[in-house]
N, C-alpha and C. Protein backbone atom coordinates (compact mmCIF):
# COMPACT_ATOMS: atom_id res chain seq x y z
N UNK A 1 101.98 101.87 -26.21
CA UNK A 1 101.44 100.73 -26.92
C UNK A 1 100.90 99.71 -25.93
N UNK A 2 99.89 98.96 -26.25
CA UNK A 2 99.20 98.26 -25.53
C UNK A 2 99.47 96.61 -25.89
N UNK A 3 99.87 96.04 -24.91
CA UNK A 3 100.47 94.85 -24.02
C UNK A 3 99.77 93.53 -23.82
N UNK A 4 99.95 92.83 -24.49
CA UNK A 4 99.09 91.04 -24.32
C UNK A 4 100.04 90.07 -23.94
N UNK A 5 100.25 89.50 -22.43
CA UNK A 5 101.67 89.05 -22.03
C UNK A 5 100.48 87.75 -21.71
N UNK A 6 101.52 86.55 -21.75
CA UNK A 6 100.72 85.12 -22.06
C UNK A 6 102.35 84.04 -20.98
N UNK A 7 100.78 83.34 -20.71
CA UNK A 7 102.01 82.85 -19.50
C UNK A 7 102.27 81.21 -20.23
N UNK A 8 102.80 81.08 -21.22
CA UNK A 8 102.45 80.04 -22.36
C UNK A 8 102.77 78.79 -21.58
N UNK A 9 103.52 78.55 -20.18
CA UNK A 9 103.65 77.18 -20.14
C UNK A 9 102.36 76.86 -19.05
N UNK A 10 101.30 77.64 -19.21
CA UNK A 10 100.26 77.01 -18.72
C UNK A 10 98.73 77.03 -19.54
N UNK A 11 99.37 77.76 -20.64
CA UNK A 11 97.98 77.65 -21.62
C UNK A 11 98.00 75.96 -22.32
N UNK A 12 96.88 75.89 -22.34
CA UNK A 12 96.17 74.57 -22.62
C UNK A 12 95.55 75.03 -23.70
N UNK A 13 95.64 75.61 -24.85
CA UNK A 13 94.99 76.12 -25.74
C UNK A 13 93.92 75.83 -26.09
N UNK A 14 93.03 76.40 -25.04
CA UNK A 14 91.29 76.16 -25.41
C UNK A 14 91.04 77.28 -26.52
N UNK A 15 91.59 78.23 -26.97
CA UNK A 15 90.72 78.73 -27.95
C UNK A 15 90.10 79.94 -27.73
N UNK A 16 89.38 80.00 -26.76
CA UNK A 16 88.52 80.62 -25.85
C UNK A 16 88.48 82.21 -26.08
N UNK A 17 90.08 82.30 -25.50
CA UNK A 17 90.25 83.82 -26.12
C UNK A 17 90.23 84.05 -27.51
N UNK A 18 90.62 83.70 -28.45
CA UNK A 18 90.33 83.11 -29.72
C UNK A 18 89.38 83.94 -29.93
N UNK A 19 87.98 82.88 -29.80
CA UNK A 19 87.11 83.34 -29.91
C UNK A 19 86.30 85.06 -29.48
N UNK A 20 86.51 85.30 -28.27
CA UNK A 20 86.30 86.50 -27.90
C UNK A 20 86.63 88.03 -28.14
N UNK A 21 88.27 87.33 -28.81
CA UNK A 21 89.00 89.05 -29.34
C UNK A 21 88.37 89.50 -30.46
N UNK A 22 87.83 91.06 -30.03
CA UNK A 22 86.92 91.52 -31.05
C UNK A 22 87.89 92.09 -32.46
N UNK A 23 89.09 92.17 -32.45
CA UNK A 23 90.05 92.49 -33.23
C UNK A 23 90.46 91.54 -34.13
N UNK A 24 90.29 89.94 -33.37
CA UNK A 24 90.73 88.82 -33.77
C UNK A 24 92.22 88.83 -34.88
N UNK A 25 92.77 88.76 -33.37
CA UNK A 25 94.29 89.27 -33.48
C UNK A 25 95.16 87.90 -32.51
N UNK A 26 94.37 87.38 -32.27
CA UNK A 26 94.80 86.47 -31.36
C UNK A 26 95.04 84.98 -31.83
N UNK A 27 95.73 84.08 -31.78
CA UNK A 27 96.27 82.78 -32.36
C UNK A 27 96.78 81.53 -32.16
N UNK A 28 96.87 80.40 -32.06
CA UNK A 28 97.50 79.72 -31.84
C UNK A 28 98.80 79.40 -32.37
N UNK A 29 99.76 79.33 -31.66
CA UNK A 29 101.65 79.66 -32.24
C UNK A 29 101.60 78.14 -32.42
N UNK A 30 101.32 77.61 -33.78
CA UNK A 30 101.53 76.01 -34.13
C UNK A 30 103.59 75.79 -34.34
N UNK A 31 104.34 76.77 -34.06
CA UNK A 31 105.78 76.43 -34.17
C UNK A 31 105.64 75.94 -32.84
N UNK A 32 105.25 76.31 -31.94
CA UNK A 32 105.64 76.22 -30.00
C UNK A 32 104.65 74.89 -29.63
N UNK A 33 105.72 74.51 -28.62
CA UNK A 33 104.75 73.23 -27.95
C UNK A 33 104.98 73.33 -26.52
N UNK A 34 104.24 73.91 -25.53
CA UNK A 34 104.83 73.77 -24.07
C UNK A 34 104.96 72.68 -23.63
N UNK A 35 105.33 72.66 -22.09
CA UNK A 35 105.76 71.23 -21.68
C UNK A 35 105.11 70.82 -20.89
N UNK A 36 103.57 71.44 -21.32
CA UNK A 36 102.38 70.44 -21.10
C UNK A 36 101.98 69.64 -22.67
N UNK A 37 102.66 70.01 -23.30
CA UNK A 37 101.90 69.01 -25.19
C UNK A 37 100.78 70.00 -25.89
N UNK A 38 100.73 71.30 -25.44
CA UNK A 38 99.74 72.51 -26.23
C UNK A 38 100.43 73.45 -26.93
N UNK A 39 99.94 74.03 -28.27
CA UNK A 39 100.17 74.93 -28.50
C UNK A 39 100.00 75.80 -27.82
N UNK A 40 100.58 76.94 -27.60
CA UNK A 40 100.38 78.24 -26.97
C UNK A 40 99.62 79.37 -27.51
N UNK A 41 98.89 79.96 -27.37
CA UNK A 41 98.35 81.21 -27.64
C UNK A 41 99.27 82.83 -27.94
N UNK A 42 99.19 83.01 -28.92
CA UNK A 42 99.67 84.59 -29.86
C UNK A 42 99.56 85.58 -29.88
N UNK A 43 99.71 86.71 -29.85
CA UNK A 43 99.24 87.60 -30.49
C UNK A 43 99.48 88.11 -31.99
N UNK A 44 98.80 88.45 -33.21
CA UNK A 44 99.70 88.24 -34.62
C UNK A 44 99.72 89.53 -34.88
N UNK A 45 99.20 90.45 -33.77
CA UNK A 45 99.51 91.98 -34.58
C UNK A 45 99.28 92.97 -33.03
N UNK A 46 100.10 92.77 -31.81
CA UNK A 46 100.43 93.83 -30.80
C UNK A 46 99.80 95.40 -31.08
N UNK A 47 100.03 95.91 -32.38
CA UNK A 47 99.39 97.20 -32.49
C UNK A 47 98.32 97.67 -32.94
N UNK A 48 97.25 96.04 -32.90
CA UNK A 48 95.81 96.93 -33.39
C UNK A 48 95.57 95.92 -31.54
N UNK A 49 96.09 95.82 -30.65
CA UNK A 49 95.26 95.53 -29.67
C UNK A 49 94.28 96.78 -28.82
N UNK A 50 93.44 96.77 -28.33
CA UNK A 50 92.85 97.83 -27.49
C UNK A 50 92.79 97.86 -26.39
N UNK A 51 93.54 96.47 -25.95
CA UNK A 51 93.37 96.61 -24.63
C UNK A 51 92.49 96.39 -23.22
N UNK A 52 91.21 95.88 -24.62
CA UNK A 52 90.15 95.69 -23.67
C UNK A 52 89.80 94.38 -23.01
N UNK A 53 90.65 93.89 -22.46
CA UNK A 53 91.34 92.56 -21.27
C UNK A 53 89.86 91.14 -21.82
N UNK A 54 89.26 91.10 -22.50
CA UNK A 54 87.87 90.82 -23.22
C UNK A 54 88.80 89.13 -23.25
N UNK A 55 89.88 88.78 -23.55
CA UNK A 55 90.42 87.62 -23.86
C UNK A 55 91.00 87.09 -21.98
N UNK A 56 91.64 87.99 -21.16
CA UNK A 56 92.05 87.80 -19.76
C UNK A 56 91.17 87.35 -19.32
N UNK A 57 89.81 88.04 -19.16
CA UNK A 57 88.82 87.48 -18.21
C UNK A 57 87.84 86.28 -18.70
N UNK A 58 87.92 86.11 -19.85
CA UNK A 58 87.82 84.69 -20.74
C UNK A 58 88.72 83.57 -20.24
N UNK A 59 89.76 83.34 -20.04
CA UNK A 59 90.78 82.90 -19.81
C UNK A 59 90.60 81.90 -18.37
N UNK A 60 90.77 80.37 -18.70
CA UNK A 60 90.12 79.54 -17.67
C UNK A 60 91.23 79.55 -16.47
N UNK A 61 92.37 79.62 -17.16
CA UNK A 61 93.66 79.50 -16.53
C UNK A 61 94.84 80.73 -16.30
N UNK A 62 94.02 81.71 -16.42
CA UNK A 62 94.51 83.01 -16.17
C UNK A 62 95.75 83.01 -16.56
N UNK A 63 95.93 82.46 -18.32
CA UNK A 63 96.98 82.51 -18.66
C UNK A 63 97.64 84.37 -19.53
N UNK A 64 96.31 85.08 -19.54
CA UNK A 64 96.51 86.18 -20.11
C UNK A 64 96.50 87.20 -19.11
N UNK A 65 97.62 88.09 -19.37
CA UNK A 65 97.60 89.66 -18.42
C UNK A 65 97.89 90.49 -19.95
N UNK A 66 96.90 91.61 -19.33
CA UNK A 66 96.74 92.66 -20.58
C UNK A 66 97.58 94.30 -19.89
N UNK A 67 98.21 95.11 -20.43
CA UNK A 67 98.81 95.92 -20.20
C UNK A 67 98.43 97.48 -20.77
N UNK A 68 97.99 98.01 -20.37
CA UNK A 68 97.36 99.33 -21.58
C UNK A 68 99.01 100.10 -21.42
N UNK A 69 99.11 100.41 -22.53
CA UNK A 69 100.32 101.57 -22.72
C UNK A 69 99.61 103.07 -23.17
């Protein structure tokens, strides 16, 4: 299974990846607040990801590492 690991206390939730996941599987976690004052970024469904890192290299703050299983 394929892997979307998020380094949440440095996402600044631009969105960004958001926008880019062609699956649009990706989210903002409005329960979480890091301890910069942002929501953090989601994933809402791990098993339709593909893997195709399309949200990582988007990513201003290289808060996403993608994992293929």
């Amino acid at each position: 299974m394929n892997k979307v690991i998020f380094n949440e206390a440095f996402c600044k939730g631009c969105q960004l990846c958001i926008d880019v996941c062609p699956k649009k599987i990706l989210a903002l976690d409005t329960e979480k607040v890091n301890a910069k004052g942002y929501n953090p970024i989601s994933c809402t469904d791990m098993s339709a990801c593909t893997a195709c890192s399309i949200c990582a290299r988007v990513c201003p703050d290289s808060v996403i590492s993608v994992e293929r299983g």
